[in-house]
Protein backbone atom coordinates (compact mmCIF):
# COMPACT_ATOMS: atom_id res chain seq x y z
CA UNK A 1 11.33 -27.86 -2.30
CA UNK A 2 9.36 -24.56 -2.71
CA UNK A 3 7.79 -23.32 0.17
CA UNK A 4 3.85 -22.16 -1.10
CA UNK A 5 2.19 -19.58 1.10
CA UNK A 6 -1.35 -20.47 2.92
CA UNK A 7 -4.56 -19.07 2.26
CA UNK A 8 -4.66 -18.75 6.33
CA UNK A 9 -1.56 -16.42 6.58
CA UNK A 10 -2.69 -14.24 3.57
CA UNK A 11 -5.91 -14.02 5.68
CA UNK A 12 -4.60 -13.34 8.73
CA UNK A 13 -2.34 -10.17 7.13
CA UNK A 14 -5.51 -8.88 5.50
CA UNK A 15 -7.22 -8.90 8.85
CA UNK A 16 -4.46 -6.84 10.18
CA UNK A 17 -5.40 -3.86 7.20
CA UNK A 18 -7.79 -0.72 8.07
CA UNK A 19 -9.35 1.36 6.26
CA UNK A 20 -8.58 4.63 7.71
CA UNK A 21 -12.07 5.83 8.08
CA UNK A 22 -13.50 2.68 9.70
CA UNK A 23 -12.26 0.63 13.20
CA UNK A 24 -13.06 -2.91 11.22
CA UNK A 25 -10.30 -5.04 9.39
CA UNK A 26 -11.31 -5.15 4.89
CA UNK A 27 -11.25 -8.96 5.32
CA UNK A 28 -14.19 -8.52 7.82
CA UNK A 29 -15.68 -5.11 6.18
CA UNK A 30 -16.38 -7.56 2.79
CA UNK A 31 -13.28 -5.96 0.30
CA UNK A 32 -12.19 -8.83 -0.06
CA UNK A 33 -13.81 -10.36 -3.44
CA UNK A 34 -10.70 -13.02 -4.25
CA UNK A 35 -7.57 -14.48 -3.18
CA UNK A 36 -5.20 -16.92 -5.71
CA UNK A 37 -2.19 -18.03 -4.62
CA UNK A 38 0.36 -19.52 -7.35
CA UNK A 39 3.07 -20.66 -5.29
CA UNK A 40 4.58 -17.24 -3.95
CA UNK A 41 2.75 -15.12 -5.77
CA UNK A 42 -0.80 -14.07 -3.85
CA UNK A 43 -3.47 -12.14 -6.65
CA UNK A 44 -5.93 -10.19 -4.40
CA UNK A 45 -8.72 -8.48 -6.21
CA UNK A 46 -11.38 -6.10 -3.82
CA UNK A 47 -12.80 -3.44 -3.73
CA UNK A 48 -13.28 -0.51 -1.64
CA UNK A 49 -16.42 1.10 0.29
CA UNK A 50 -16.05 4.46 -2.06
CA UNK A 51 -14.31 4.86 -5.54
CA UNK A 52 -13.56 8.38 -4.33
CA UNK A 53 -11.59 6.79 -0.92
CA UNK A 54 -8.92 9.41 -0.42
CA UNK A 55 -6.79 6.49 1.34
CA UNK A 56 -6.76 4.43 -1.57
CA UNK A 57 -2.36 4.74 -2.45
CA UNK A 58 -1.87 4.36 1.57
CA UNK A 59 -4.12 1.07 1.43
CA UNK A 60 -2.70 -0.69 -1.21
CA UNK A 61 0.54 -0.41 -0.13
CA UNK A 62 -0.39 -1.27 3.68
CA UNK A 63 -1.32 -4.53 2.14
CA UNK A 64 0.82 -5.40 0.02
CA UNK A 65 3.45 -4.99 2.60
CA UNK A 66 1.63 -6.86 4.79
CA UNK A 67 0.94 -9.70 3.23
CA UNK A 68 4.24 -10.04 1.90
CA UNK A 69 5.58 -10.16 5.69
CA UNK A 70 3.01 -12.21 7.11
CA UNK A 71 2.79 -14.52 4.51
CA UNK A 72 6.30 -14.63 3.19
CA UNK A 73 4.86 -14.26 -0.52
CA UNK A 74 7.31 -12.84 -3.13
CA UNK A 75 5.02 -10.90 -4.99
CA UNK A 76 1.55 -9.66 -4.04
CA UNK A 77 -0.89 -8.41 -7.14
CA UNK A 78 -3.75 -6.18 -5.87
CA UNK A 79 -6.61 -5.79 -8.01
CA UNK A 80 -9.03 -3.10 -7.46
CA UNK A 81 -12.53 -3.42 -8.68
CA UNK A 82 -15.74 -1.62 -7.98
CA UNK A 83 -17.76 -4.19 -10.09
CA UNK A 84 -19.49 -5.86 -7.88
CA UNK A 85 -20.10 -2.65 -5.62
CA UNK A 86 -19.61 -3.01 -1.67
CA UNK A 87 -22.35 -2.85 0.72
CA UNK A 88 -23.07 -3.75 4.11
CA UNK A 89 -24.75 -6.81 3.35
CA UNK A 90 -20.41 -8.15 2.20
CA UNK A 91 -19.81 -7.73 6.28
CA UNK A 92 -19.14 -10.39 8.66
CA UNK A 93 -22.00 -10.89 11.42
CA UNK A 94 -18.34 -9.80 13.54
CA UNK A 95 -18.01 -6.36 11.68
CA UNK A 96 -22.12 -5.48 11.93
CA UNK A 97 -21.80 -6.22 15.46
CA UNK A 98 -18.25 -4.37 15.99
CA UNK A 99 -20.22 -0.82 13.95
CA UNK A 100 -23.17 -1.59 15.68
CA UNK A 101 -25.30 -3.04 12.89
C-alpha cells in the first residue's frame, strides 16, 4: 500500500520557509495560492511579495527541500505566479499581528 502525503505535513514544511526579507513564514505571509497532492507528488503554485525578489532561486529550493523532508513527498512541483498579485490583505490575522499590522 502507497503511503500518500497529508495536506497537514506539506503545511507544516511551508510554515517552516522565510522569505529572506521578512520574519513571517509564506504560508502565513499569503504565497501560498494552491496545494494538490497526487499521491507523492505535492503541486504548489504561489506567488511572491515582488516579481523582482532577489531571493527567488534560494526560495524555491528551500521549499522544495523542505517539503520533500517533512512531508516525505517524492516530487514537489512549484509554480510561481504573480497573477493574482500579493498584498497584505492574503496575511493571516497571525502575520499582521507578528509585522505589526
Amino acid at each position: 500500500m502507497e503511503i500518500k502525503v497529508r495536506q497537514n505535513d506539506v503545511i507544516s514544511a511551508l510554515k517552516d520557509c522565510y522569505d529572506p526579507e521578512i520574519p513571517v513564514n509564506i504560508y502565513d505571509l499569503g504565497l501560498i495560492y494552491k496545494i494538490e497532492i497526487n499521491v507523492r507528488k505535492v503541486e504548489i503554485t504561489m506567488t511572491l511579495t515582488s516579481p523582482f525578489c532577489p531571493a527567488t532561486d534560494f526560495m524555491v529550493e528551500d521549499i522544495k527541500n523542505k517539503v520533500k523532508i517533512m512531508s516525505g513527498a517524492e516530487d514537489v512541483e512549484l509554480n510561481v505566479v504573480f497573477d493574482p498579485p500579493w498584498d497584505q490583505s492574503k496575511m493571516s490575522e497571525e502575520a499582521k499581528a507578528q509585522l505589526g499590522l
